[in-house]
N, C-alpha and C. Protein backbone atom coordinates (compact mmCIF):
# COMPACT_ATOMS: atom_id res chain seq x y z
N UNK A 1 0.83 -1.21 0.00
CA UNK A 1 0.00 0.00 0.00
C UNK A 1 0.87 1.27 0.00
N UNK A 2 1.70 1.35 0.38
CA UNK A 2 2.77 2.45 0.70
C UNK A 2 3.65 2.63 -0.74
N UNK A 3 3.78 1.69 -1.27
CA UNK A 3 4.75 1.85 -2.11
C UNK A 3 3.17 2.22 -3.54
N UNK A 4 2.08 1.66 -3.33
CA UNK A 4 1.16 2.35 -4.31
C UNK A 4 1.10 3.98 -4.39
N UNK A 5 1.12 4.02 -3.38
CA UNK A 5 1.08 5.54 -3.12
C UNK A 5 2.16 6.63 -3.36
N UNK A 6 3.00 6.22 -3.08
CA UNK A 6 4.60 6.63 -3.83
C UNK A 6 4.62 6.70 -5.08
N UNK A 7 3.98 5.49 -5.88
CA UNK A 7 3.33 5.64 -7.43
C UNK A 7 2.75 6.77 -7.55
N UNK A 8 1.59 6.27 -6.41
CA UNK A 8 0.26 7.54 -7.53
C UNK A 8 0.72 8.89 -6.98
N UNK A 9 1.99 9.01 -6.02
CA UNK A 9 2.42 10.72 -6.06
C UNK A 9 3.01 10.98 -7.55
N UNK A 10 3.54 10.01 -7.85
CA UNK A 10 4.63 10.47 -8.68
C UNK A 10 4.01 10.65 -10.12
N UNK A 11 3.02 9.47 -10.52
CA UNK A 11 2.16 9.80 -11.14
C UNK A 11 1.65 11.12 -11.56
N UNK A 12 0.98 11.85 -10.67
CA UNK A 12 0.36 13.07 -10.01
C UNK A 12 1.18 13.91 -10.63
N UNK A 13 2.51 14.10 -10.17
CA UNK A 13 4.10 15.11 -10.01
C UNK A 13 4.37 14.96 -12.05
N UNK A 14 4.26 13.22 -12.80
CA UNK A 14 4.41 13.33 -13.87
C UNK A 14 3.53 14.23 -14.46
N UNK A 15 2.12 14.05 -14.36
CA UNK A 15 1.41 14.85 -15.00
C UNK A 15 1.18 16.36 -14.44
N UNK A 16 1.33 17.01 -13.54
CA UNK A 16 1.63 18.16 -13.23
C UNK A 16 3.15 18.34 -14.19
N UNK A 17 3.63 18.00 -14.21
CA UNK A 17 5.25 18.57 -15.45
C UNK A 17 4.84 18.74 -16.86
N UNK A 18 4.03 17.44 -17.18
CA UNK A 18 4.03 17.36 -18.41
C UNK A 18 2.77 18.61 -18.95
N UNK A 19 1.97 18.87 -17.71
CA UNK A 19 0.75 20.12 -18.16
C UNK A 19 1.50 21.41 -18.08
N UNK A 20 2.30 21.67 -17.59
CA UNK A 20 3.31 22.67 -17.21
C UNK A 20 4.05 22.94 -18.55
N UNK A 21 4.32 22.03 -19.44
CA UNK A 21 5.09 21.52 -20.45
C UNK A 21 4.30 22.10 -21.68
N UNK A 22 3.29 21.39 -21.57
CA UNK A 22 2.10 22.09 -22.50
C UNK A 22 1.47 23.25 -22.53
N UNK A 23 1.61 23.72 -21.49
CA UNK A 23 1.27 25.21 -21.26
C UNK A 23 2.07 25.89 -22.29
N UNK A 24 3.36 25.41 -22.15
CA UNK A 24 4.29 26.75 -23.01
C UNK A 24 4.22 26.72 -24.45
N UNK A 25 3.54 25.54 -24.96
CA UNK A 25 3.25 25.35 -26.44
C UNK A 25 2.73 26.28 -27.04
N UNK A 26 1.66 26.97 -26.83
CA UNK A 26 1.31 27.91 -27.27
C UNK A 26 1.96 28.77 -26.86
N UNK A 27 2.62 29.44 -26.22
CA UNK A 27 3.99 30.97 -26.18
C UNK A 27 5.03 30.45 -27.25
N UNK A 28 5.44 28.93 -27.37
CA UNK A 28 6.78 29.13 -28.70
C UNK A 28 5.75 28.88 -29.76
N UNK A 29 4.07 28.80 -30.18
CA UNK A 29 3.93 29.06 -31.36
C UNK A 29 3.81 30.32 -31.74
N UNK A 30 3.07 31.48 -30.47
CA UNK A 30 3.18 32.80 -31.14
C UNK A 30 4.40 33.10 -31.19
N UNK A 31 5.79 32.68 -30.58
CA UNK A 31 6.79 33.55 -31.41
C UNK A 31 7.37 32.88 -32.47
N UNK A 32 7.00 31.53 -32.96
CA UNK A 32 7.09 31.55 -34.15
C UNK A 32 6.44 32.38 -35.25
N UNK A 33 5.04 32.28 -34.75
CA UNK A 33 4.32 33.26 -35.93
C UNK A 33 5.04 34.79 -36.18
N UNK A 34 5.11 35.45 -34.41
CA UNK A 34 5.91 36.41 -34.81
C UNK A 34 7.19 36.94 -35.51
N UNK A 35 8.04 36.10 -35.07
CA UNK A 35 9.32 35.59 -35.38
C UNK A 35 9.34 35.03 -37.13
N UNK A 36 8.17 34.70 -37.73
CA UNK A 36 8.40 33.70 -38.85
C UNK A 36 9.03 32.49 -39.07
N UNK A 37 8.86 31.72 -37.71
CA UNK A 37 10.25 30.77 -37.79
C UNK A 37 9.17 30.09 -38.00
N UNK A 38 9.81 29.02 -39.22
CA UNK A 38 8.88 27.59 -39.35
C UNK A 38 8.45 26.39 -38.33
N UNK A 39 7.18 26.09 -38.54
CA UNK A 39 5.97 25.32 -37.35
C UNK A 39 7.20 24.27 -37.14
N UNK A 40 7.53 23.44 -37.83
CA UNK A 40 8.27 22.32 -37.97
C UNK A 40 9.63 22.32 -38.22
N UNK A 41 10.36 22.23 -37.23
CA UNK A 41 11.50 22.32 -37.28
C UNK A 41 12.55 21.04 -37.12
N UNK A 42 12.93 19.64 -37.83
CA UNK A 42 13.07 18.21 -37.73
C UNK A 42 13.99 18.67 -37.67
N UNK A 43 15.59 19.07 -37.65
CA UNK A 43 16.62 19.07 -36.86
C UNK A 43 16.12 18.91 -35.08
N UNK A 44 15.44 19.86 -34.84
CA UNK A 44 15.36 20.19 -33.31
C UNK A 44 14.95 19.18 -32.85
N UNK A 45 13.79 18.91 -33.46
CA UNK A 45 13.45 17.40 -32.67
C UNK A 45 14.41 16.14 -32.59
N UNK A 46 14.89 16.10 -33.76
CA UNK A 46 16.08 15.42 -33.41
C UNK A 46 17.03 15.13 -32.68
N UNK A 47 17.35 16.57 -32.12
CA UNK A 47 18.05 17.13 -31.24
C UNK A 47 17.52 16.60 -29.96
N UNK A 48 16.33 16.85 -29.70
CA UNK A 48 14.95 16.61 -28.65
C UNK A 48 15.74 15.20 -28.35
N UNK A 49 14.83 14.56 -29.32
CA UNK A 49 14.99 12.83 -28.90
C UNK A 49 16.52 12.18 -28.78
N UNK A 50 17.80 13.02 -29.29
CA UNK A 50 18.87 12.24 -28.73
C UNK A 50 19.34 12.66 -27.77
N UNK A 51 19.06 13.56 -27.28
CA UNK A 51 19.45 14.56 -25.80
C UNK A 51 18.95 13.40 -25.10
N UNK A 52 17.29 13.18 -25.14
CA UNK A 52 16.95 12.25 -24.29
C UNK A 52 16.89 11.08 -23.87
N UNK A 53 17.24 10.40 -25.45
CA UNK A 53 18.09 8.94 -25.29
C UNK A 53 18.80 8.96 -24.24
N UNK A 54 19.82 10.26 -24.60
CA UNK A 54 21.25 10.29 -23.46
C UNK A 54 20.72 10.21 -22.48
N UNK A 55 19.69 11.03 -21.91
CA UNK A 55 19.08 11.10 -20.63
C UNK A 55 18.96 9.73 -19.63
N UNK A 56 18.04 9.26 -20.83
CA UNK A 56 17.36 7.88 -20.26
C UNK A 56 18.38 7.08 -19.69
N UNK A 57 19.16 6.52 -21.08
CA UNK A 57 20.70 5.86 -20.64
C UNK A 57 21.23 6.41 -19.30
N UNK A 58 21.77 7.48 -19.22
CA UNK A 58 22.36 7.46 -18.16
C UNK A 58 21.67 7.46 -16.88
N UNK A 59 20.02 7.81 -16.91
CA UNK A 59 19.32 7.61 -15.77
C UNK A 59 18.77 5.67 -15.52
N UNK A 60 19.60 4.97 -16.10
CA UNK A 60 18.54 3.49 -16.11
C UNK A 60 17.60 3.09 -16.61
N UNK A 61 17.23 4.61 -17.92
CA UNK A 61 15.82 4.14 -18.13
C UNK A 61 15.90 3.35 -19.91
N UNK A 62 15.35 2.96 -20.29
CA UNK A 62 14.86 2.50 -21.75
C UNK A 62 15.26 3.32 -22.52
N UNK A 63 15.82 3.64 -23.43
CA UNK A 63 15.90 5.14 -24.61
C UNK A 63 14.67 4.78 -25.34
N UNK A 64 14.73 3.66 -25.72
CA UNK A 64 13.30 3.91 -26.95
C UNK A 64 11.97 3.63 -26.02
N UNK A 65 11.44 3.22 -25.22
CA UNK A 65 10.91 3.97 -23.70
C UNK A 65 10.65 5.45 -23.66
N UNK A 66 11.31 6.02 -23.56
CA UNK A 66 11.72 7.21 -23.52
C UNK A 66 11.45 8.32 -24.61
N UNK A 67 11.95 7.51 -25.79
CA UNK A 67 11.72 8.30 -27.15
C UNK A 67 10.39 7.66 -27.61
N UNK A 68 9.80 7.07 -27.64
CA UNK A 68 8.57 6.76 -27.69
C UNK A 68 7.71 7.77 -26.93
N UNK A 69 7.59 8.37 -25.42
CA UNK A 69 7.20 8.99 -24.88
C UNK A 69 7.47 10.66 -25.53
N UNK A 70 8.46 10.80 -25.80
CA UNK A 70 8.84 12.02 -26.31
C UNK A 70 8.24 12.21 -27.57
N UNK A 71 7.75 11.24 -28.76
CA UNK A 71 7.40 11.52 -30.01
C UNK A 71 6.02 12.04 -29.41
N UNK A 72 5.38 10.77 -28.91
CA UNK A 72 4.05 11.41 -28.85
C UNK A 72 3.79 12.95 -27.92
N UNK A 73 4.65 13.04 -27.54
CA UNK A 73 4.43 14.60 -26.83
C UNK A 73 4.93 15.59 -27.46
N UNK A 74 5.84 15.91 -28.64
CA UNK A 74 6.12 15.97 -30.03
C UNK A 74 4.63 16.37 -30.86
N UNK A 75 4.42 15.41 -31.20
CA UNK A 75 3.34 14.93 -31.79
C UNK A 75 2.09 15.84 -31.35
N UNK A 76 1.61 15.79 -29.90
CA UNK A 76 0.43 16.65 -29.58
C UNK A 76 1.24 18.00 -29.40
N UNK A 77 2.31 18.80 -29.62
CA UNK A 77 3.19 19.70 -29.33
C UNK A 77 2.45 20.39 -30.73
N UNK A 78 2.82 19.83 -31.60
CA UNK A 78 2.45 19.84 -33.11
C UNK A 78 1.20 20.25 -33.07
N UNK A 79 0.36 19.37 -32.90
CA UNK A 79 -1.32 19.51 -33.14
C UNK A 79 -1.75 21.27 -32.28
N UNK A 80 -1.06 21.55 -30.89
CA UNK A 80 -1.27 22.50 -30.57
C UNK A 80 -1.18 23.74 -31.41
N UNK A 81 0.14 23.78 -31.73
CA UNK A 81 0.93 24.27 -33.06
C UNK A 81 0.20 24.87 -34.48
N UNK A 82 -0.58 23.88 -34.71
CA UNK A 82 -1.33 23.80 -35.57
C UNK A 82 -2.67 24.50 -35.41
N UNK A 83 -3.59 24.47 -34.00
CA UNK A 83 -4.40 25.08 -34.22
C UNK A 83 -4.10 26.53 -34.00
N UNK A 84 -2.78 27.00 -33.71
CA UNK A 84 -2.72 28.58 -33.16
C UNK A 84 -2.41 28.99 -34.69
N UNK A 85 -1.37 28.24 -35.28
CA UNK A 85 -0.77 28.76 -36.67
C UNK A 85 -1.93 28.39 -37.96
N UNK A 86 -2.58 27.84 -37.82
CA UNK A 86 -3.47 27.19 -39.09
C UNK A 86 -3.12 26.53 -39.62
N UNK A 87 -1.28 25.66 -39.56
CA UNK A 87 -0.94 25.79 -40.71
C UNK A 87 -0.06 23.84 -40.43
């Protein structure tokens, strides 16, 4: 029971980060719009997902675990993206 609960904090703590995370999606699409910098930028993400490979690795965790988790948050990063830019 104790150690469930240690879960469902952390649980809790994941998704408090990751809404925190999403919040800022819309502030880097208006300064793209402002800025003109293109919606889609596949270097960066690239960048994204091997930073975090590294991450994982050196924390014990899975990389493709990891980068799996990162596309799809990528992915709805995008869709946000999309409804501010149209585009």
């Amino acid at each position: 029971e104790k150690i469930r609960i240690e879960i469902d904090k952390l649980d809790q703590e994941l998704l408090s980060i990751l809404s925190r995370r999403m919040q800022l999606i819309p502030k880097v699409a208006n300064i793209k719009k402002d800025n003109e910098i293109p919606r889609y930028q596949p270097q960066r993400e690239k960048q994204i997902i091997e930073s975090k490979r590294k991450l994982a690795k050196d924390l014990g965790l899975n990389p493709d675990f990891v980068q799996d988790i990162f596309e799809r948050i990528i992915k709805d990063a995008h869709r946000i993206e999309e409804e501010i830019l149209g585009r």
